[in-house]
C-alpha atoms as a PDB file:
ATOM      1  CA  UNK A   1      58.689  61.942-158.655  1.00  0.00           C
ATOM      2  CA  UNK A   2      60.889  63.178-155.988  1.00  0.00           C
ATOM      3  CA  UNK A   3      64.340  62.613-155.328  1.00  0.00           C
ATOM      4  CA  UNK A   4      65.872  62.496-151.906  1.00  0.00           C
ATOM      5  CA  UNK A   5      69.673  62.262-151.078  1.00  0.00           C
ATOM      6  CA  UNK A   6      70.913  60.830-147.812  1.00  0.00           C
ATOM      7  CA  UNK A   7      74.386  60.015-146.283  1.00  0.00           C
ATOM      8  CA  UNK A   8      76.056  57.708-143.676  1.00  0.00           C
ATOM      9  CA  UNK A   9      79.619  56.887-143.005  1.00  0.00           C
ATOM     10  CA  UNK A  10      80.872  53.151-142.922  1.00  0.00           C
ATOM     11  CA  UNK A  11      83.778  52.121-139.982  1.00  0.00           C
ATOM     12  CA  UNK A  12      86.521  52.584-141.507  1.00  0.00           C
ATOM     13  CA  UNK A  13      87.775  48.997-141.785  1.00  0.00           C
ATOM     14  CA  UNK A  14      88.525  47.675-145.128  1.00  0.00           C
ATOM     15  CA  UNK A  15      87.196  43.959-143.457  1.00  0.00           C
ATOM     16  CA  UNK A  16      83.690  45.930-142.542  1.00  0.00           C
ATOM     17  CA  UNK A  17      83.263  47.439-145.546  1.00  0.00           C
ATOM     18  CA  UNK A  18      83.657  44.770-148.239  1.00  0.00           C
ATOM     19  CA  UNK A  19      80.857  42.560-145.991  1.00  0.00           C
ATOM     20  CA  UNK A  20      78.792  45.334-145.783  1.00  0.00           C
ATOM     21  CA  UNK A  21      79.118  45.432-149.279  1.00  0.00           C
ATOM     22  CA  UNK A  22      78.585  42.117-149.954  1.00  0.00           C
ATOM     23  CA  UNK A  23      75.279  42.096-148.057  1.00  0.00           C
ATOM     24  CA  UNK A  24      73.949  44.603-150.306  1.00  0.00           C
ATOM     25  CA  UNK A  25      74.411  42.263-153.499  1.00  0.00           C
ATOM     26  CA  UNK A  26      71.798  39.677-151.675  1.00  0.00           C
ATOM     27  CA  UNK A  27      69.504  42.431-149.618  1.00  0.00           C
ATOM     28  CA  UNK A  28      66.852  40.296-148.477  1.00  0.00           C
ATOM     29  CA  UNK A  29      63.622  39.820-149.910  1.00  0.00           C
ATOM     30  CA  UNK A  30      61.125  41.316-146.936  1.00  0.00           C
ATOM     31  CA  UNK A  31      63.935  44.289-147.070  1.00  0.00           C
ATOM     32  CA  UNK A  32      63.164  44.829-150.638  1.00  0.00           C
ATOM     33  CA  UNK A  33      59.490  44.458-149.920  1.00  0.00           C
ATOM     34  CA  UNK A  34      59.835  47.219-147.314  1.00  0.00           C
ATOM     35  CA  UNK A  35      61.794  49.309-149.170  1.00  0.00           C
ATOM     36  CA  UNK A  36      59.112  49.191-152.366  1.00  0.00           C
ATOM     37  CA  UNK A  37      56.049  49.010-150.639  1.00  0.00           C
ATOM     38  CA  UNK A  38      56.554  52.255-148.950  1.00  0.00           C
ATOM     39  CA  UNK A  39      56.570  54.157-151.877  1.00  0.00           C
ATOM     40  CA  UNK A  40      60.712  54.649-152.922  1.00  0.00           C
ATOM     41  CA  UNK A  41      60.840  53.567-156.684  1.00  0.00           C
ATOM     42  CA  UNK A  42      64.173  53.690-157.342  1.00  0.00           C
ATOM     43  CA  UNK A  43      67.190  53.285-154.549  1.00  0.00           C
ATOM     44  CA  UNK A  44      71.073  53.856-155.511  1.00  0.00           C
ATOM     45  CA  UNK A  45      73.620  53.510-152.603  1.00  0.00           C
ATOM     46  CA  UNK A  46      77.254  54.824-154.080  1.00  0.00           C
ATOM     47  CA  UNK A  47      80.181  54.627-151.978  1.00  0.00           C
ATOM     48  CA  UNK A  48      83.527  56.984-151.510  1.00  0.00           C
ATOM     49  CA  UNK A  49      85.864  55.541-148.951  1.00  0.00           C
ATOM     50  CA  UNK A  50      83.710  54.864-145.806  1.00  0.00           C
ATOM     51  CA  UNK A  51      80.964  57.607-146.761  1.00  0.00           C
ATOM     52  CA  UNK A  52      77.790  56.503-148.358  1.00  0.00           C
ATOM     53  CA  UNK A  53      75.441  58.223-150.243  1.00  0.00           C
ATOM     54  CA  UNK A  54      72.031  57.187-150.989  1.00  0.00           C
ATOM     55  CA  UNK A  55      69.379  58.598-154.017  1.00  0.00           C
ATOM     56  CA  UNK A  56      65.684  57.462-153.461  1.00  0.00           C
ATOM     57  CA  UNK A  57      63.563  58.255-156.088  1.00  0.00           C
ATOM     58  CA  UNK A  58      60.110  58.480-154.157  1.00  0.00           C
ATOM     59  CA  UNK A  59      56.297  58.730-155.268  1.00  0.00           C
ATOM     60  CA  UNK A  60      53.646  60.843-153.586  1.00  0.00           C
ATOM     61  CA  UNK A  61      52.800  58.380-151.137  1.00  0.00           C
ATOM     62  CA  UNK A  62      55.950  58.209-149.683  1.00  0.00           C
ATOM     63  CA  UNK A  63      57.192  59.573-146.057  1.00  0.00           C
ATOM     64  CA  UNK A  64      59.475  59.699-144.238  1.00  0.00           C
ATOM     65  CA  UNK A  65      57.644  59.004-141.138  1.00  0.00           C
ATOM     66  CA  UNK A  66      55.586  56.296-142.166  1.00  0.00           C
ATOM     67  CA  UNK A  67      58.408  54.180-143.417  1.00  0.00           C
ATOM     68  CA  UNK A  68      60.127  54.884-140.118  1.00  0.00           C
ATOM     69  CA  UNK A  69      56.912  53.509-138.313  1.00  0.00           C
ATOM     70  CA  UNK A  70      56.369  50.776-140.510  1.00  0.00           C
ATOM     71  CA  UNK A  71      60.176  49.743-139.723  1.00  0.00           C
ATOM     72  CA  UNK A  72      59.907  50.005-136.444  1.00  0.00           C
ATOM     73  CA  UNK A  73      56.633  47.447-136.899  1.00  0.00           C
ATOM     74  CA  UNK A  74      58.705  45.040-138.757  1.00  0.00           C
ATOM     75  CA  UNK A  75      60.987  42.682-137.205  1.00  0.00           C
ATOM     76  CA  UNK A  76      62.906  41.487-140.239  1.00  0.00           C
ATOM     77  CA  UNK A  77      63.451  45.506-141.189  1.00  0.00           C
ATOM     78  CA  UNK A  78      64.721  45.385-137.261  1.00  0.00           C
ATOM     79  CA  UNK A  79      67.061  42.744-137.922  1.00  0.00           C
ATOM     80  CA  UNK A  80      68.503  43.824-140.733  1.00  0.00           C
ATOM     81  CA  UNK A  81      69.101  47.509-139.454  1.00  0.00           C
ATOM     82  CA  UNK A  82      70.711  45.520-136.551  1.00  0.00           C
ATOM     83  CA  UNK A  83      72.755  44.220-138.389  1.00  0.00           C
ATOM     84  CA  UNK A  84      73.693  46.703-140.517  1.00  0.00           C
ATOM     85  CA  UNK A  85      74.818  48.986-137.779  1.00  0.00           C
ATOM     86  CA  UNK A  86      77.715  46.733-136.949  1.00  0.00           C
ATOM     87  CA  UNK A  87      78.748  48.457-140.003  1.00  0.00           C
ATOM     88  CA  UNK A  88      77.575  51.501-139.925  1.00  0.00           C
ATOM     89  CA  UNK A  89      78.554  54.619-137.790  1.00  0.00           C
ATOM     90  CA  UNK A  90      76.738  58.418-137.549  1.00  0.00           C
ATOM     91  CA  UNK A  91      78.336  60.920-139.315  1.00  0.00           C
ATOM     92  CA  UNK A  92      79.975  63.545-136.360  1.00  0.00           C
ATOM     93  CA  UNK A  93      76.801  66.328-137.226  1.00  0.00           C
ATOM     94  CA  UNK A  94      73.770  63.333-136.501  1.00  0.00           C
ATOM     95  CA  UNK A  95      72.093  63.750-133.388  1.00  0.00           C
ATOM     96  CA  UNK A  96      71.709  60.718-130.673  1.00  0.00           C
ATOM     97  CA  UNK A  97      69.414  57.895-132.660  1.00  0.00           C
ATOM     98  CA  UNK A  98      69.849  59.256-136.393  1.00  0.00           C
ATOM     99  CA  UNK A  99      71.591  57.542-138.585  1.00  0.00           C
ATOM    100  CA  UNK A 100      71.098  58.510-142.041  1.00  0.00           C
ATOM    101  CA  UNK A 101      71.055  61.996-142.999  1.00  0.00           C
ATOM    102  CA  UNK A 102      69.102  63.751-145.388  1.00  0.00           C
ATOM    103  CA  UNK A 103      71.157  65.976-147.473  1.00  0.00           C
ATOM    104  CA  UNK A 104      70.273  69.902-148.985  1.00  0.00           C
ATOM    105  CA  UNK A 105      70.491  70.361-152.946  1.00  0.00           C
ATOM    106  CA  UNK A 106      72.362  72.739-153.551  1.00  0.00           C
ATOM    107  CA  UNK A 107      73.060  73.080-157.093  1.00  0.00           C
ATOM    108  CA  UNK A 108      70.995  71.901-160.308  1.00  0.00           C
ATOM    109  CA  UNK A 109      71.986  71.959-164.230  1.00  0.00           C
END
């Protein structure tokens, strides 16, 4: 199993935040489906402030590209990443059109 690490910053509106946080308590079901079904196992989101931090735990069918091209196929996954962007801002290194970034390990114990 792989892991991958990812980050994203939140606006920085106390308001924002606690919705965005309460959508994540009810993530929808075709969301969940998507999220499963392209081969991520286990997802954590943890939260510092307005910067997020994501762990997938992924199998060896999972890729980064196909999950972006099966998104882009769905139109609840459209919807929701819609939506979610009301929240959501790139951090100030993301290039035009990213939005979460995948982080480098640097250190293991």
């Amino acid at each position: 199993m792989k892991r991958c690490c990812l980050t994203l910053d939140l606006q920085d509106d106390p308001s924002l935040i606690a919705e965005y946080e309460a959508y994540h308590q009810q993530v929808w079901p075709e969301i969940l489906q998507s999220i499963s079904g392209s081969g991520i196992e286990n997802m954590e989101i943890y939260r510092h402030a307005n910067r997020l931090f994501i762990i997938m735990e992924v199998n060896e069918s999972f890729s980064f590209e196909a999950k972006g091209a099966a998104d882009a196929g769905n139109p609840k996954v459209q919807e929701w990443e819609e939506l979610m962007w009301r929240y959501q801002k790139p951090l100030p290194t993301a290039k035009p059109g990213e939005k979460w970034l995948l982080m480098d390990k640097i250190f293991q114990l």
